[in-house]
N, C-alpha and C. Protein backbone atom coordinates (compact mmCIF):
# COMPACT_ATOMS: atom_id res chain seq x y z
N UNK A 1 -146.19 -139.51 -73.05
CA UNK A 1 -146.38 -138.09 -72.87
C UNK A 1 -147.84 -137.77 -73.06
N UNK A 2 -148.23 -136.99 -72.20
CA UNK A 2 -149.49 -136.63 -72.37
C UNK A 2 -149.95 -135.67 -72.99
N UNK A 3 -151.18 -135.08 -73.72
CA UNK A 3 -151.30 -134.20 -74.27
C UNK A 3 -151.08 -132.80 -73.92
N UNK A 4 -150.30 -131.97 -74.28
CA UNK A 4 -149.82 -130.42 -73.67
C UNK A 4 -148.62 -130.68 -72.67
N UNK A 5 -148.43 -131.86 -72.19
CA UNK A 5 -147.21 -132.36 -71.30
C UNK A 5 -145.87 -132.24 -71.76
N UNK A 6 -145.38 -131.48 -71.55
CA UNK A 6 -143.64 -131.65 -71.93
C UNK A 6 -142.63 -132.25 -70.78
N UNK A 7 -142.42 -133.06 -70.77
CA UNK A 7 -140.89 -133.44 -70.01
C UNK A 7 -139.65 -132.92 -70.93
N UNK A 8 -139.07 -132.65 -69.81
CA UNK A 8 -137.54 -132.28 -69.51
C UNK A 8 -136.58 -132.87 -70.65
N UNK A 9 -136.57 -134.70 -70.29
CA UNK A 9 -135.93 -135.60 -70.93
C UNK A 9 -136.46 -135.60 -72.60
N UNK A 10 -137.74 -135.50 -72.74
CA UNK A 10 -137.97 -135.22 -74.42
C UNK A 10 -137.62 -133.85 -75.17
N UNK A 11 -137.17 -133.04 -74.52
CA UNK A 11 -137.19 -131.72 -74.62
C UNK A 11 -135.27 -131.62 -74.94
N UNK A 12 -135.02 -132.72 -74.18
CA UNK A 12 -133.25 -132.89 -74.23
C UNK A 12 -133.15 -134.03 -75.55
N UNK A 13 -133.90 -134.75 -75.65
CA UNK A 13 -133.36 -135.64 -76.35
C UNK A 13 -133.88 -135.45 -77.97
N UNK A 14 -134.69 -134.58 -78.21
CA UNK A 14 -134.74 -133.19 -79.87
C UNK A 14 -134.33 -132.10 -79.73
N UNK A 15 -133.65 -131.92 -78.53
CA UNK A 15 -132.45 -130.65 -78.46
C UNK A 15 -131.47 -131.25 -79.08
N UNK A 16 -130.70 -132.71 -78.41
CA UNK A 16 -129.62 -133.04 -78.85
C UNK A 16 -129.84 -133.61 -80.68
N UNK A 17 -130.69 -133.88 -80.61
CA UNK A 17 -131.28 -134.33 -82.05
C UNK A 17 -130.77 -133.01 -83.38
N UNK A 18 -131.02 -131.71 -82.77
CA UNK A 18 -131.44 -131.09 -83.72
C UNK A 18 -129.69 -130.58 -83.82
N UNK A 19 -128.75 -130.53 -82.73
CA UNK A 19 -127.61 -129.92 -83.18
C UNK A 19 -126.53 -130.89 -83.57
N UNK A 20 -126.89 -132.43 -83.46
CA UNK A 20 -126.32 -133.28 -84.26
C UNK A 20 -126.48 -133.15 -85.07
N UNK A 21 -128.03 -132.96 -86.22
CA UNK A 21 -128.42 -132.60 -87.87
C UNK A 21 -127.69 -131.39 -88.12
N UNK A 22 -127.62 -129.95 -87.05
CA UNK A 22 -126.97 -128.94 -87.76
C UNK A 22 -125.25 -129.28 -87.49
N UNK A 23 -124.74 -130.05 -86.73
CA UNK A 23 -123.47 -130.35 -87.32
C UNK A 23 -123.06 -130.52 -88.50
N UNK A 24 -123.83 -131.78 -89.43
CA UNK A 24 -123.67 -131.82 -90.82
C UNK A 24 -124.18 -130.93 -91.54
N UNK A 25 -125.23 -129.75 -91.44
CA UNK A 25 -125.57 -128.64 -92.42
C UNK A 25 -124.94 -127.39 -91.98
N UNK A 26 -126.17 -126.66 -91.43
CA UNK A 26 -125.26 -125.41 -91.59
C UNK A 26 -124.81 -124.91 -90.25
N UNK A 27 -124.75 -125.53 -89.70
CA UNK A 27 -124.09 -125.52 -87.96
C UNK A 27 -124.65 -124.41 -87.23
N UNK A 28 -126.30 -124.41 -87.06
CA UNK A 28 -126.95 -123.13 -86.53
C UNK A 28 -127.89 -123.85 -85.78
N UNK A 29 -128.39 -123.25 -84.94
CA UNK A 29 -130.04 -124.06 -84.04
C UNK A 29 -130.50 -122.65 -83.89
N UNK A 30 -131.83 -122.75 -84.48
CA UNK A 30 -132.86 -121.50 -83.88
C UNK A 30 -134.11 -122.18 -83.27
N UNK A 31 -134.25 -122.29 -81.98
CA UNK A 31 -135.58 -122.71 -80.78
C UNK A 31 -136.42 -121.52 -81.63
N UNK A 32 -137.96 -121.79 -81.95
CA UNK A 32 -138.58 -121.01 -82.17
C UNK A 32 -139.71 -121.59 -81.36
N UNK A 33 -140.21 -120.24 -80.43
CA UNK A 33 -141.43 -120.81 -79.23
C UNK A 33 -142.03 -119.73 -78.77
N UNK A 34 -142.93 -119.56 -78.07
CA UNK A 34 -143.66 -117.98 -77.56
C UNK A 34 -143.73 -117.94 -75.63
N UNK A 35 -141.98 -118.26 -75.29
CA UNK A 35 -141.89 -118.07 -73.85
C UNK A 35 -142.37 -117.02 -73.10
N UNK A 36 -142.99 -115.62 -73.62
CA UNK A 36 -143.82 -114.83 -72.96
C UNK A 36 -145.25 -115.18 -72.47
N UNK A 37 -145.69 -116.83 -73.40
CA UNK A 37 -147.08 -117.12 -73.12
C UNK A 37 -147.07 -118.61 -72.41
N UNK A 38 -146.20 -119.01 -72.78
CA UNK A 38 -146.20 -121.29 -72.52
C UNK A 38 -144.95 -121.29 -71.76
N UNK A 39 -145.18 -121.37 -70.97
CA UNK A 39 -144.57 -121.96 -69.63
C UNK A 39 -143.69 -123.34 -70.12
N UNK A 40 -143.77 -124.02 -71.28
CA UNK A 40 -143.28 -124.77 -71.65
C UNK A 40 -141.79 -124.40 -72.46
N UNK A 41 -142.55 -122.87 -73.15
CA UNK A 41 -141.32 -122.42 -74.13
C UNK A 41 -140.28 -122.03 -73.56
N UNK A 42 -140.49 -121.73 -71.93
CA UNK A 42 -139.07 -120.85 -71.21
C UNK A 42 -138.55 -122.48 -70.45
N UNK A 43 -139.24 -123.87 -70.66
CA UNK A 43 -138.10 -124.96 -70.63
C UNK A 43 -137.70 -125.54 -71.56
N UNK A 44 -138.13 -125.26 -72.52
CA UNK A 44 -137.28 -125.35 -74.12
C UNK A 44 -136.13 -124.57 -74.31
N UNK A 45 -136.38 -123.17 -73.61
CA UNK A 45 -135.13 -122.56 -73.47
C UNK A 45 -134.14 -122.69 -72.82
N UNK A 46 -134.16 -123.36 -71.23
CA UNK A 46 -133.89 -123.53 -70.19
C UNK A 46 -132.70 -124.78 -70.65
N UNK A 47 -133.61 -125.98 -71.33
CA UNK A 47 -132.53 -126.97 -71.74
C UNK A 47 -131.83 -126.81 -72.84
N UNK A 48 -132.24 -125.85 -73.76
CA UNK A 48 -131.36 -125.77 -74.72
C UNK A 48 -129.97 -124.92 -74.54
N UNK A 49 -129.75 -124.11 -73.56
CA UNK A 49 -128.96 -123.16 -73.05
C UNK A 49 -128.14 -124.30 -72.09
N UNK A 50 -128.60 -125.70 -71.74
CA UNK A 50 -127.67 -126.48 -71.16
C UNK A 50 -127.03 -127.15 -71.86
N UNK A 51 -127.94 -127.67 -72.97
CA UNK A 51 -127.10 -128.50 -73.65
C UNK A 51 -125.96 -127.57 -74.88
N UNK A 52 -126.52 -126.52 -75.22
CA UNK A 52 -125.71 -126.05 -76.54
C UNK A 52 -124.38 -126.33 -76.06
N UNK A 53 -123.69 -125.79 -74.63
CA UNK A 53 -122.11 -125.88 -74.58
C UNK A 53 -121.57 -127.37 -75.25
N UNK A 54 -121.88 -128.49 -75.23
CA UNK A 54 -121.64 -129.80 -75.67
C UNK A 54 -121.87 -129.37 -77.05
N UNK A 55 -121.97 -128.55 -78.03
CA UNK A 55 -121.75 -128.27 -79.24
C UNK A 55 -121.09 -127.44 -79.64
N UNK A 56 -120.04 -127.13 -78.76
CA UNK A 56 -119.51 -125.80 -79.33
C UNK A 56 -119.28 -125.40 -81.01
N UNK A 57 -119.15 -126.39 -81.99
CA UNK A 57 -119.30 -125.93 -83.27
C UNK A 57 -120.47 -125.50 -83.98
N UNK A 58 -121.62 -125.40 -83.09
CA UNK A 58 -122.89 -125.18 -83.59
C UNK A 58 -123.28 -123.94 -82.23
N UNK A 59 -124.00 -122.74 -83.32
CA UNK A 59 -124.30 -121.55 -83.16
C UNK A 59 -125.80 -122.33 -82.74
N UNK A 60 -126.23 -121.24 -82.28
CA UNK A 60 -127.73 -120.99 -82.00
C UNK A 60 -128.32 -119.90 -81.35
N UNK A 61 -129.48 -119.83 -81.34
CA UNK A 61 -130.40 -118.33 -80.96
C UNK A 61 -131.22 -118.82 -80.79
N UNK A 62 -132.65 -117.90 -80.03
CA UNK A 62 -134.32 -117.82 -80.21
C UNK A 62 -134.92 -117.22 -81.25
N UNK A 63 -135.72 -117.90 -81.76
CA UNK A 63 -136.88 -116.31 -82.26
C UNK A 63 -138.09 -116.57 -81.79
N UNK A 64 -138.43 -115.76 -81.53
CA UNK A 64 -139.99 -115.65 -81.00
C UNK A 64 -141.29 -116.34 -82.29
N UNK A 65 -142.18 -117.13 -81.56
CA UNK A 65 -142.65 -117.55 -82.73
C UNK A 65 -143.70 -116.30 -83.98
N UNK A 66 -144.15 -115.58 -83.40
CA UNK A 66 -144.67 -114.37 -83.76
C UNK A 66 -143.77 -113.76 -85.20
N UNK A 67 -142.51 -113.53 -84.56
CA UNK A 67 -140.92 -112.75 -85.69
C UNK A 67 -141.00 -113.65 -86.70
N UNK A 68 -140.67 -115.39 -86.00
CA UNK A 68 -140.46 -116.46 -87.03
C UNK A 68 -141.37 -116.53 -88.37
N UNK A 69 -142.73 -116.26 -87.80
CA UNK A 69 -143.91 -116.05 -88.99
C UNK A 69 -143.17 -114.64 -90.06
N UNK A 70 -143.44 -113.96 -89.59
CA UNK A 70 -143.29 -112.41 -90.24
C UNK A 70 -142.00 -113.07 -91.13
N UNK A 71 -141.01 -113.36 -90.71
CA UNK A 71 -139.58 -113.37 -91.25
C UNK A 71 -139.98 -114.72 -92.38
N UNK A 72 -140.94 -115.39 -92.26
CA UNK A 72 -140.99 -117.01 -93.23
C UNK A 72 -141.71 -116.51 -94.33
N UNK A 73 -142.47 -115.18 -94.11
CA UNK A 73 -143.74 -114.22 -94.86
C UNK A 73 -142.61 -113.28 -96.11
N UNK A 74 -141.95 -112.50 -94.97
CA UNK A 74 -140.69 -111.52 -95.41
C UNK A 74 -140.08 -112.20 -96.79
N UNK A 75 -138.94 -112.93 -96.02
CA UNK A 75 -138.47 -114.03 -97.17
C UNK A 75 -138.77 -114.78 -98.25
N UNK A 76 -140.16 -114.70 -98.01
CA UNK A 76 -140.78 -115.94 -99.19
C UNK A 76 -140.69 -114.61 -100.23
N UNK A 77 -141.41 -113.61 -99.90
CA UNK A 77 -141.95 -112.72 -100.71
C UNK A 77 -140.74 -111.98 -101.42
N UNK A 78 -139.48 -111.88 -100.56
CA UNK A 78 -138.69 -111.53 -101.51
C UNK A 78 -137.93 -112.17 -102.40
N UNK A 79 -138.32 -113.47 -102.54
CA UNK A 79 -137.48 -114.66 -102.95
C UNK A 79 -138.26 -114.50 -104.41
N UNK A 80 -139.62 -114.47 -104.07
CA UNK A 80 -140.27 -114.55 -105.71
C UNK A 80 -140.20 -113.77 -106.74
């Protein structure tokens, strides 16, 4: 893979990666990416919306990477 290069097939094969790990935890996938700017993030989305049906026990969503910050900021701060 080249630098800034995403294929398809690597993009499927830590998709499938990540909802095998949330099988054994908490059975959720959140893609976090900024598809309004990287042309890459709307095929992160693209394959993950193919593969999720092959998990039906595992949930998932987007967040925008922008929200994801704010919400990792949010949380910390109310945790302490």
């Amino acid at each position: 893979m080249g630098h800034g290069v995403v294929h398809e097939g690597e993009i499927a094969r830590i998709t499938h990666g990540a909802f095998q790990v949330a099988r054994v935890r908490r059975k959720h996938v959140t893609l976090v990416a900024k598809s309004n700017i990287l042309d890459s993030s709307v095929l992160w989305r693209e394959v993950l919306a193919k593969i999720a049906p092959e998990y039906p026990d595992v949930t998932h969503d987007y967040l925008h990477v922008d929200n994801a910050a704010m919400q990792i900021v949010v949380n910390r701060a109310s945790s302490t």
